[in-house]
N, C-alpha and C. Protein backbone atom coordinates (compact mmCIF):
# COMPACT_ATOMS: atom_id res chain seq x y z
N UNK A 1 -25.14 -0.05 12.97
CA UNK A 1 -23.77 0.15 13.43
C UNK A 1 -22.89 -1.05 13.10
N UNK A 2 -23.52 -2.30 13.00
CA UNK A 2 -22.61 -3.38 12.96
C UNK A 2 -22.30 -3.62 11.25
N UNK A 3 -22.68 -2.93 10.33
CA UNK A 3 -22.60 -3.10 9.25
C UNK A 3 -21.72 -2.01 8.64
N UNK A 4 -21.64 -0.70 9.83
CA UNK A 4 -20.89 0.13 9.39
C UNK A 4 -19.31 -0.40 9.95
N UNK A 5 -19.42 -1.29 11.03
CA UNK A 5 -18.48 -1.69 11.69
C UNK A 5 -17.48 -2.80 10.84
N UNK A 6 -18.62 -3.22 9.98
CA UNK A 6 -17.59 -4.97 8.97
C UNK A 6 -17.38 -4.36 7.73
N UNK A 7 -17.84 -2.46 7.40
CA UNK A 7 -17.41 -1.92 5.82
C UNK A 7 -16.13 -1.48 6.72
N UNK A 8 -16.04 -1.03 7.43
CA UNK A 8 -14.70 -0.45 8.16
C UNK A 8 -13.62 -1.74 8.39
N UNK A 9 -13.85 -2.69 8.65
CA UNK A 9 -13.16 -3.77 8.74
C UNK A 9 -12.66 -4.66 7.25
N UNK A 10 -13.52 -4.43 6.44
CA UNK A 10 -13.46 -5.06 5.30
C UNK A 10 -12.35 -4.09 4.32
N UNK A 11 -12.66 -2.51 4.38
CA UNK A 11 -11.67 -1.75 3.83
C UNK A 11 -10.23 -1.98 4.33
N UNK A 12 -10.39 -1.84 5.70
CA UNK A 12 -9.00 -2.19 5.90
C UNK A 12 -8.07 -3.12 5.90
N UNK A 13 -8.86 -4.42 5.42
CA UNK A 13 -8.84 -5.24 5.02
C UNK A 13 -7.56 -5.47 3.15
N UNK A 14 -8.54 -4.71 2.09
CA UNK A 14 -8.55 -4.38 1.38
C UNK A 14 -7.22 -3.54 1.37
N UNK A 15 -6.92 -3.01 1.78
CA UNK A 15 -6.20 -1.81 2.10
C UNK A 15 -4.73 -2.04 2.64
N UNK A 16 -5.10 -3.14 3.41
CA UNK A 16 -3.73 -3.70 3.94
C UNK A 16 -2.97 -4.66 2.41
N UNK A 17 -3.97 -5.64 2.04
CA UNK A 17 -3.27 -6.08 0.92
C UNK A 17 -2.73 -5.44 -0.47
N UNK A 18 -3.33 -3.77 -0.79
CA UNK A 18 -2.89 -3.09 -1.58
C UNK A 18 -1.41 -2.89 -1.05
N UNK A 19 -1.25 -2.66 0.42
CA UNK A 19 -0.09 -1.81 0.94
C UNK A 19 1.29 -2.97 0.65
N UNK A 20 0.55 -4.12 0.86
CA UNK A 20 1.52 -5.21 1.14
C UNK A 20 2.21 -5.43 -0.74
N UNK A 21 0.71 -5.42 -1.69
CA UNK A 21 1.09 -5.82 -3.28
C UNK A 21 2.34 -4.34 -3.13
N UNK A 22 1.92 -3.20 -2.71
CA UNK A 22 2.67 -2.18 -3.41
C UNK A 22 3.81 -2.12 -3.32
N UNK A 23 4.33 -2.54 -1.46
CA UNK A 23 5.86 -2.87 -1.23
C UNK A 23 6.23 -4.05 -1.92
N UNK A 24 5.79 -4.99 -2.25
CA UNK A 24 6.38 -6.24 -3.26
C UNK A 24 6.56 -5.83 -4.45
N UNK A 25 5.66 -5.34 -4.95
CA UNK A 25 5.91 -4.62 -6.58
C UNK A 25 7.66 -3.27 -6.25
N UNK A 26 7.52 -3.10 -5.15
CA UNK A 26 8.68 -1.46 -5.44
C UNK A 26 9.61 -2.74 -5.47
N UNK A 27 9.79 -3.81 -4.70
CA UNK A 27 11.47 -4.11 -4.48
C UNK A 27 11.07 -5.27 -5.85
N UNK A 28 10.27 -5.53 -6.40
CA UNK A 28 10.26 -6.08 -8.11
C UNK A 28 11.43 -5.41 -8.83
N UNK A 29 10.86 -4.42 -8.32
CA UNK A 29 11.01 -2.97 -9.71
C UNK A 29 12.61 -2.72 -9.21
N UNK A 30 12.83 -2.46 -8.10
CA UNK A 30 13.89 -2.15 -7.87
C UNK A 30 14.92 -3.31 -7.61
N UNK A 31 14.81 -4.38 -8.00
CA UNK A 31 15.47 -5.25 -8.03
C UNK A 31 15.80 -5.70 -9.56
N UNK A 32 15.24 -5.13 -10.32
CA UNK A 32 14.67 -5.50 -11.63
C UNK A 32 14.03 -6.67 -12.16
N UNK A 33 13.62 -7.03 -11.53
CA UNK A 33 12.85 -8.80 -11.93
C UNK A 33 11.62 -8.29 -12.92
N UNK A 34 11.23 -7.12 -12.98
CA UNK A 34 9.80 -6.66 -13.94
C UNK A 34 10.23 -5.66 -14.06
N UNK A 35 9.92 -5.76 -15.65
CA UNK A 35 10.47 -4.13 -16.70
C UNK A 35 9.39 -3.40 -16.75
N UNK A 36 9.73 -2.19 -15.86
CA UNK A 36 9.07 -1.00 -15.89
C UNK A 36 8.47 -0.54 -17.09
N UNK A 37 9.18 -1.12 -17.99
CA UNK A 37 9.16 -0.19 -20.04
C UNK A 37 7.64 -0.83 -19.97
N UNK A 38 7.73 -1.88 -19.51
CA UNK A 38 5.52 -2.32 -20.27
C UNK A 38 4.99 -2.09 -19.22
N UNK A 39 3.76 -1.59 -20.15
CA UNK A 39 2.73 -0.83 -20.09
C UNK A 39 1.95 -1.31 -18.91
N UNK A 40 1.92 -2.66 -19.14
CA UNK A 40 1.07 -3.03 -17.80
C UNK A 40 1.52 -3.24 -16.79
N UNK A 41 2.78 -3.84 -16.40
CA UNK A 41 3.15 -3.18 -14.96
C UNK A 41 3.56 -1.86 -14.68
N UNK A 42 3.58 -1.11 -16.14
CA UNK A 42 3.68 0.38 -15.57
C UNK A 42 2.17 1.13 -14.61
N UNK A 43 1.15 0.70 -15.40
CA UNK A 43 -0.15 1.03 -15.15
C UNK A 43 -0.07 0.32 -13.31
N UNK A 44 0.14 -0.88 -13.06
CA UNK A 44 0.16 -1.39 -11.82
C UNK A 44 0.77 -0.89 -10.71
N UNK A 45 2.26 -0.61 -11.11
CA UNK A 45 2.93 0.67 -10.52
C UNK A 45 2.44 1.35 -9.92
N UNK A 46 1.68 2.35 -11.23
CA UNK A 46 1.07 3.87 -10.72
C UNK A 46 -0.01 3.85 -10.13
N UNK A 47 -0.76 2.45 -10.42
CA UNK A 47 -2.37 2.43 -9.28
C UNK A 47 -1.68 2.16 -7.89
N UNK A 48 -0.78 1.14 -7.95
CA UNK A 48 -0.29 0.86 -6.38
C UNK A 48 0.09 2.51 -6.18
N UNK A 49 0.80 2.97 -6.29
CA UNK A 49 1.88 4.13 -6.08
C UNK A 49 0.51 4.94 -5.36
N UNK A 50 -0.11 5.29 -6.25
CA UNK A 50 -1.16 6.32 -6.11
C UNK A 50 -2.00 6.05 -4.69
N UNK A 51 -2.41 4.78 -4.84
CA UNK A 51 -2.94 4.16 -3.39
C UNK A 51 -2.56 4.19 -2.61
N UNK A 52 -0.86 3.96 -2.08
CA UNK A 52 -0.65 4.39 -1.12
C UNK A 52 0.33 5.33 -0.76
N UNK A 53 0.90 5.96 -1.67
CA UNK A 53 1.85 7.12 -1.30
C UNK A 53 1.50 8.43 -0.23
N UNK A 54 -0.08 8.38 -0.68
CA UNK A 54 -0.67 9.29 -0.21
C UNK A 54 -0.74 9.56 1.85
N UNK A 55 -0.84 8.05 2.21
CA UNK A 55 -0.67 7.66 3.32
C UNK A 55 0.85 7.32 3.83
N UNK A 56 1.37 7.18 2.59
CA UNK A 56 3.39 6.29 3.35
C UNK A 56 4.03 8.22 2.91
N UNK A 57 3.55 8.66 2.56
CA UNK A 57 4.49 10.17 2.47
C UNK A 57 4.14 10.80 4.14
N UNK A 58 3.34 10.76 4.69
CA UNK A 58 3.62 11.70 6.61
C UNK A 58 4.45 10.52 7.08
N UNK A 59 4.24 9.41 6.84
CA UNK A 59 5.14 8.59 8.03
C UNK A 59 6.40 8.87 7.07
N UNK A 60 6.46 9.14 6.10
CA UNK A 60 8.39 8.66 5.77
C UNK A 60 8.67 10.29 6.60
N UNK A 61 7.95 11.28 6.32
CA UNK A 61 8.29 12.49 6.62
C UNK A 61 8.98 12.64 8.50
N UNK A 62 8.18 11.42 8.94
CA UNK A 62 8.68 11.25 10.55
C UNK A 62 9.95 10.65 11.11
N UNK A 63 9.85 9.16 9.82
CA UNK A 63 10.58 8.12 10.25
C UNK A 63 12.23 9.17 9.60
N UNK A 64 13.14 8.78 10.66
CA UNK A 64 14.46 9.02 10.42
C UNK A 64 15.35 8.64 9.14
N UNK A 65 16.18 8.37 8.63
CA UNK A 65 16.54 8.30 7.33
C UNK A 65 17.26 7.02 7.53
N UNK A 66 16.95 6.19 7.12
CA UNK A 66 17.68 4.60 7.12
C UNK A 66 18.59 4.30 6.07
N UNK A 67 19.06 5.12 5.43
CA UNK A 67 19.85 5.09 4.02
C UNK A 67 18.67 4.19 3.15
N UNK A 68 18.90 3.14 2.30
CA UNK A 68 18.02 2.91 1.39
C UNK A 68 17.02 1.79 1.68
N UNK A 69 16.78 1.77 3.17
CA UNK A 69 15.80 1.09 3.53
C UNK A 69 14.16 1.84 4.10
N UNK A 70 13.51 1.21 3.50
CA UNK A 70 12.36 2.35 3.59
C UNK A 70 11.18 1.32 4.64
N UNK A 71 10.87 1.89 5.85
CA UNK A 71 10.50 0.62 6.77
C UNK A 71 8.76 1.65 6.42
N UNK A 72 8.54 2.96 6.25
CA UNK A 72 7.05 3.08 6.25
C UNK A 72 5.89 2.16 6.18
N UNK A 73 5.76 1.00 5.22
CA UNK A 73 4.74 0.47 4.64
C UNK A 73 4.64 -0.82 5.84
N UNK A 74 5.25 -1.24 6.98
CA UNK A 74 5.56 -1.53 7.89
C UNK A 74 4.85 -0.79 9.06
N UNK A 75 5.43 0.07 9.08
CA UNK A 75 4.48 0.83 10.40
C UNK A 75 3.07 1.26 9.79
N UNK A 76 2.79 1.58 8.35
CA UNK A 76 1.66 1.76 8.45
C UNK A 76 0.87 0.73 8.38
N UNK A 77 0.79 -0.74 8.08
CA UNK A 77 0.79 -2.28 8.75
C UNK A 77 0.62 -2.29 10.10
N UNK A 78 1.21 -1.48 10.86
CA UNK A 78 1.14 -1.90 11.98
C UNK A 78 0.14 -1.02 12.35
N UNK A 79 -0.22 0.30 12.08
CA UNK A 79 -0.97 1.03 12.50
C UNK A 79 -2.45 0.21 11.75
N UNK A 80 -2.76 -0.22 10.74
CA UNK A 80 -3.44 -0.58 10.42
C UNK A 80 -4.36 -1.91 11.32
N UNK A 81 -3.43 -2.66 11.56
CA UNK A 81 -3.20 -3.72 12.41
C UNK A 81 -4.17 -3.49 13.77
N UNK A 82 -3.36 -2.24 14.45
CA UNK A 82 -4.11 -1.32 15.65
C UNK A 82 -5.22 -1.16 15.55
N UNK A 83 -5.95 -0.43 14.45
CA UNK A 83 -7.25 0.42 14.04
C UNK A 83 -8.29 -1.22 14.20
N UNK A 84 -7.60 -1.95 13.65
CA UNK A 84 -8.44 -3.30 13.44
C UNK A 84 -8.64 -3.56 14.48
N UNK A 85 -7.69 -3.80 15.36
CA UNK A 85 -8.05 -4.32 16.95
C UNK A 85 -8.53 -3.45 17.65
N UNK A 86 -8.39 -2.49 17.32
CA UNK A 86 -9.50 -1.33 18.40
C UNK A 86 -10.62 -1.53 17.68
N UNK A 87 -11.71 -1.81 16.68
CA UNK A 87 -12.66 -2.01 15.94
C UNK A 87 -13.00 -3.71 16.75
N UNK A 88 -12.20 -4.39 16.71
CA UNK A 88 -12.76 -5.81 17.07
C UNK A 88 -13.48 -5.79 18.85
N UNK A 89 -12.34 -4.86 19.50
CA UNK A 89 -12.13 -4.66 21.00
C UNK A 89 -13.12 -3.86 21.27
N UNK A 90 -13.68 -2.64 20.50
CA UNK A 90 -14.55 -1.55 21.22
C UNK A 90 -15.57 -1.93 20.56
N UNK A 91 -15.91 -2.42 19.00
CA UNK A 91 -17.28 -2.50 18.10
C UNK A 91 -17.80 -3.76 18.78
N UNK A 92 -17.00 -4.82 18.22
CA UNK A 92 -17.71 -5.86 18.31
C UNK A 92 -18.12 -6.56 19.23
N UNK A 93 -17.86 -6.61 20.44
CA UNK A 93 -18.24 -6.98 21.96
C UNK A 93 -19.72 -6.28 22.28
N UNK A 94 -19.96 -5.00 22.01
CA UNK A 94 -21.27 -4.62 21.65
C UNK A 94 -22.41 -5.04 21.65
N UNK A 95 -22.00 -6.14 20.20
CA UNK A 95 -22.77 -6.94 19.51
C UNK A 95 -22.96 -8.23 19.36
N UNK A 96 -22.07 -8.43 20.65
CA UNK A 96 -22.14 -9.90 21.05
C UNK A 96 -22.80 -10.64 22.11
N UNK A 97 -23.06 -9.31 23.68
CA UNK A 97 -23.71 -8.97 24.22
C UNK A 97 -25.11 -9.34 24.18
């Protein structure tokens, strides 16, 4: 259990810093500081994009319309944040015992 407990911790881990590269790369892009036209930050783009759109598309679907501020990748940070501390709070005390 405690090993299934630090792959669960370690993904989300992982997971949080994709979320964090992906919002830094959109306001790159949308700021224009990195040209979309090459290939390799196009490819970077679409792996970020792909990684987490999948998860920031139900929360934008909730969150209210902020005109062109997009706070999703934020709350799902924060939800992420949560999952971690309920994992530290309910797993690991367990195993400390």
């Amino acid at each position: 259990m405690l090993s299934l407990a630090v792959l669960i911790d370690k993904v989300i881990d992982i997971y949080t810093w994709i979320v964090i590269a992906g919002a830094i790369m959109s306001w790159l892009v949308a700021f224009g500081v990195v040209n979309i036209s090459n290939k390799f930050i196009r490819m970077v783009v679409d792996v970020l994009y792909r990684l987490t759109e999948p998860v920031l598309r139900p929360i934008r679907r909730i969150l209210p319309n902020l005109g062109g501020v997009d706070i999703s990748p934020v709350i799902l940070l924060l939800g992420l944040f949560f999952v971690r501390s309920l994992l530290w709070e309910y797993v690991w005390p367990a195993f400390i015992r």
